[in-house]
C-alpha atoms as a PDB file:
ATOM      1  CA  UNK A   1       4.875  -2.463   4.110  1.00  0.00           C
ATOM      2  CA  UNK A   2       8.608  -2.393   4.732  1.00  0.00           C
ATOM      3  CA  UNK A   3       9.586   1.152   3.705  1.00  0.00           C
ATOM      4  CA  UNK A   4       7.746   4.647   3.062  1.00  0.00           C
ATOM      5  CA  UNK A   5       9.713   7.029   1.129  1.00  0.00           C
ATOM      6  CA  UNK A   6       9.027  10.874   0.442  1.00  0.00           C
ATOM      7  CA  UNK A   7       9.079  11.323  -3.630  1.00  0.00           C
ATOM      8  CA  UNK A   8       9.624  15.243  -3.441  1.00  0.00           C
ATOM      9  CA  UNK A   9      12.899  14.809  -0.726  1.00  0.00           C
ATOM     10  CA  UNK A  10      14.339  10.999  -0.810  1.00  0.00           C
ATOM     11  CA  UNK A  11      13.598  10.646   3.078  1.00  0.00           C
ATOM     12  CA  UNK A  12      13.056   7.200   4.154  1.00  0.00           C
ATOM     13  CA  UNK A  13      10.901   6.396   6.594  1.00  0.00           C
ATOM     14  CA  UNK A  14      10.393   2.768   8.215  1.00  0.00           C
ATOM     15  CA  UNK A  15       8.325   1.039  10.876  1.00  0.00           C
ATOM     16  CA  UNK A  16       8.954   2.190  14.579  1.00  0.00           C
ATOM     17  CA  UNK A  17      10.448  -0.872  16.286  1.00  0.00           C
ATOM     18  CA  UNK A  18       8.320   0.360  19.163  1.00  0.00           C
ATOM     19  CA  UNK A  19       5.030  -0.539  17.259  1.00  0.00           C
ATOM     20  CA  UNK A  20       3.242  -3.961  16.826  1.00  0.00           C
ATOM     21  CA  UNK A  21       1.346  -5.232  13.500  1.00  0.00           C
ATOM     22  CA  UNK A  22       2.216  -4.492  10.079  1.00  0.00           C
ATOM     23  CA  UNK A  23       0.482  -2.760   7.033  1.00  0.00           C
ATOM     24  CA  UNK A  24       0.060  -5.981   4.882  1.00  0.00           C
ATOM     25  CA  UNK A  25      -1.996  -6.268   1.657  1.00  0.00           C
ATOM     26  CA  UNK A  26      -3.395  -9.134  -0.482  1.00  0.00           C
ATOM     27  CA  UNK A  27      -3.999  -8.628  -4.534  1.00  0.00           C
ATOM     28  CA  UNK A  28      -6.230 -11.604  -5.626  1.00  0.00           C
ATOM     29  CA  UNK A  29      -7.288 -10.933  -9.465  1.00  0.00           C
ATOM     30  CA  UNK A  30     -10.264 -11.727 -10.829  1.00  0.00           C
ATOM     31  CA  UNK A  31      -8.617 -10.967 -14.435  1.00  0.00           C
ATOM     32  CA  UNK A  32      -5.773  -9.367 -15.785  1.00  0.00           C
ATOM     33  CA  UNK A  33      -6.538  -5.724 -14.858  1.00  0.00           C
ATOM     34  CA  UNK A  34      -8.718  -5.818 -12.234  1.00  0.00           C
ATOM     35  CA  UNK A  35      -9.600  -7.704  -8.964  1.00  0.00           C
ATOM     36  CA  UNK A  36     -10.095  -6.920  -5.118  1.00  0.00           C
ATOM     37  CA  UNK A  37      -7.201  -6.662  -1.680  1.00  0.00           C
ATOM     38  CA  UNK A  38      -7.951  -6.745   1.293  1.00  0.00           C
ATOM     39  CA  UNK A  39      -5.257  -6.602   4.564  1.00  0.00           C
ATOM     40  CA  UNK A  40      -4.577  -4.970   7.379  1.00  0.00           C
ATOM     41  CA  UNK A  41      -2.943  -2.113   9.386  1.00  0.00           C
ATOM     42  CA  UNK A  42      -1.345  -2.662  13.052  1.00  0.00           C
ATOM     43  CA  UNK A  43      -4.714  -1.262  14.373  1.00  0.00           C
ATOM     44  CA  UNK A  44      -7.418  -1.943  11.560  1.00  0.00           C
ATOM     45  CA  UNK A  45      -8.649  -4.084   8.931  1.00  0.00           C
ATOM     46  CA  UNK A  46      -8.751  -3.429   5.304  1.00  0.00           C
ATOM     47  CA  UNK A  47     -11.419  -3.968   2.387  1.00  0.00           C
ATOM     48  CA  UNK A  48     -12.316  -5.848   0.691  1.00  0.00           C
ATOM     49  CA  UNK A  49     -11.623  -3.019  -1.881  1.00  0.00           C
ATOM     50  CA  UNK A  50     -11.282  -2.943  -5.969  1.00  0.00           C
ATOM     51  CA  UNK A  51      -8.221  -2.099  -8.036  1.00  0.00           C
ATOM     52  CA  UNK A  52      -7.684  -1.982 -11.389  1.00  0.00           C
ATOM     53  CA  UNK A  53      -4.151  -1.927 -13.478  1.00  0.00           C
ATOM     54  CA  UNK A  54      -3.295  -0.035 -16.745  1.00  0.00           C
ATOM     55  CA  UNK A  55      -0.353   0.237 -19.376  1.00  0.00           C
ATOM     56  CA  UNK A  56       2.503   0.890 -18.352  1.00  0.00           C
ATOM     57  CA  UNK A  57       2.805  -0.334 -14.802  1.00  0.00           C
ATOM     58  CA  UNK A  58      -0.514   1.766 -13.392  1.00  0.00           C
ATOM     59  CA  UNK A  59      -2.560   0.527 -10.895  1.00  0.00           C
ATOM     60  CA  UNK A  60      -5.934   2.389  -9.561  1.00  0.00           C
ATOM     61  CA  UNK A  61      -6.981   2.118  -6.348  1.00  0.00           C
ATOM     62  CA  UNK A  62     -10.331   4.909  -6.220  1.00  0.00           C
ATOM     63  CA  UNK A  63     -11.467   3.888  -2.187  1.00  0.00           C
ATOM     64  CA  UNK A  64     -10.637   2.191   0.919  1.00  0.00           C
ATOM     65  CA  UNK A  65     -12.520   0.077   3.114  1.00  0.00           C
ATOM     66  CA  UNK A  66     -11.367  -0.543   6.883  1.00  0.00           C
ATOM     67  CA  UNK A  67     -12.164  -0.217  10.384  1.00  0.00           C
ATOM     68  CA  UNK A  68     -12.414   2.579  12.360  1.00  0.00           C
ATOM     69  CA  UNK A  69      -9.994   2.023  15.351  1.00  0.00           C
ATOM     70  CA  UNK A  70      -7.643   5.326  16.041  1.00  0.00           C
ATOM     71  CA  UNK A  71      -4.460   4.629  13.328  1.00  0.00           C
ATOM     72  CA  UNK A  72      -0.931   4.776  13.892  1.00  0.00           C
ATOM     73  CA  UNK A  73       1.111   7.124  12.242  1.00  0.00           C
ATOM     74  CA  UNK A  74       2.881   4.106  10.828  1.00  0.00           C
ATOM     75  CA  UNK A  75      -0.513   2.773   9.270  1.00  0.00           C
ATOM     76  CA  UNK A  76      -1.440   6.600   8.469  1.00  0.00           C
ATOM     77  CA  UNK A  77       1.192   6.541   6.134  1.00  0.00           C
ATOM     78  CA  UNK A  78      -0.654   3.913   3.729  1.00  0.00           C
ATOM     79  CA  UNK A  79      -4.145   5.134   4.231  1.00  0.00           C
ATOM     80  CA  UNK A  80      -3.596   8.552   3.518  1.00  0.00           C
ATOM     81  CA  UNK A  81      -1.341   7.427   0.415  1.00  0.00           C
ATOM     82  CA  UNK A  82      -2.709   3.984  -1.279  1.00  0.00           C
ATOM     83  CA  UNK A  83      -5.996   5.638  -3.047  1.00  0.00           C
ATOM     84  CA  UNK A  84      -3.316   8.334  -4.816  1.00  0.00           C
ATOM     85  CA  UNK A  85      -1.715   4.713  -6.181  1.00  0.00           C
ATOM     86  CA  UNK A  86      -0.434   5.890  -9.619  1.00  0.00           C
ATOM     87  CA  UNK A  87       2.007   3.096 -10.600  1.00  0.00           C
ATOM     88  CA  UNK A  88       3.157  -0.182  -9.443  1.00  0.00           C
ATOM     89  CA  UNK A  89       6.409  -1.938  -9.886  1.00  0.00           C
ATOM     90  CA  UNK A  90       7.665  -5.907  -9.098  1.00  0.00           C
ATOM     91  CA  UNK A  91      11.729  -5.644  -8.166  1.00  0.00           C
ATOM     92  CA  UNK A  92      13.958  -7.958  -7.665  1.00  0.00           C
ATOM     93  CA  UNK A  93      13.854  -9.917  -3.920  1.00  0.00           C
ATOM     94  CA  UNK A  94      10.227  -9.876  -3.889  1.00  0.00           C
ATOM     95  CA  UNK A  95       9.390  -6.194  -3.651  1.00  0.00           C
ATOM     96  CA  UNK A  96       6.500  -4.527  -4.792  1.00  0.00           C
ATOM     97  CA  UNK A  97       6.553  -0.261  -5.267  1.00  0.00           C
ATOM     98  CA  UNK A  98       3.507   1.667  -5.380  1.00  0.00           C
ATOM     99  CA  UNK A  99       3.931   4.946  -6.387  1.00  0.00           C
ATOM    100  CA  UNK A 100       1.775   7.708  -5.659  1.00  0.00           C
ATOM    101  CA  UNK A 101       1.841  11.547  -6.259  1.00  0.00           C
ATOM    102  CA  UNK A 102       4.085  11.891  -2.993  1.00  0.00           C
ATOM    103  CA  UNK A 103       4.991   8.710  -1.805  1.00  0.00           C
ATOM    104  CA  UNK A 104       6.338   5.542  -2.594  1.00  0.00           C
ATOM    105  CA  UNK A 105       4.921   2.755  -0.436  1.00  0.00           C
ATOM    106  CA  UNK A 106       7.436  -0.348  -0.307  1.00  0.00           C
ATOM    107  CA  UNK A 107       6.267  -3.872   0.733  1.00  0.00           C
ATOM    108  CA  UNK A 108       7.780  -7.265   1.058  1.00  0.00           C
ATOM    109  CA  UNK A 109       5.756 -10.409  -0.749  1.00  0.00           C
ATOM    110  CA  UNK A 110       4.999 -12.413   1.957  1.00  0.00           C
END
């Protein structure tokens, strides 16, 4: 995850350069609209967890699976926000946006 950004105000927010580890996800499908990711946040690990994808760009992600270890604020930011995951969108230059109700959650293919 490269980039958080507030839906309601436009604020930006990005990793602290202070803090080691990334939030980094893996989609592996097991058809077209469903399949399983697993990843990791700087402190914990993640899944394996279920998703499912819809018309128009949706994507459902109803629970998360990880560790327990105390969370950054910077890893906060996805856990709190990936199982609101509305939509999904591929850009240009390898990004992927997930959209949720307040956030948008930004990440760089790998």
């Amino acid at each position: 995850m490269i980039l958080v950004k507030d839906n309601s105000t436009n604020t930006t927010m990005t990793k602290p350069a202070s803090l080691y580890g990334d939030v980094v996800i893996t989609f592996v499908s097991s058809d077209i609209s469903k399949g399983i990711f697993n990843g990791n946040t700087p402190t914990n690990e993640l899944g394996p967890d279920v998703y499912s994808l819809g018309y128009n760009h949706a994507i459902f992600i109803p629970s998360l699976n990880m560790t327990k270890v105390a969370e950054t604020s910077w890893g906060l930011e996805f856990v709190v926000n990936i199982r609101d995951a509305q939509q999904y969108m591929l850009n240009s230059g390898d990004l992927l946006n997930i959209t949720t109700s307040n956030k948008t959650l930004t990440f760089q293919k790998l």
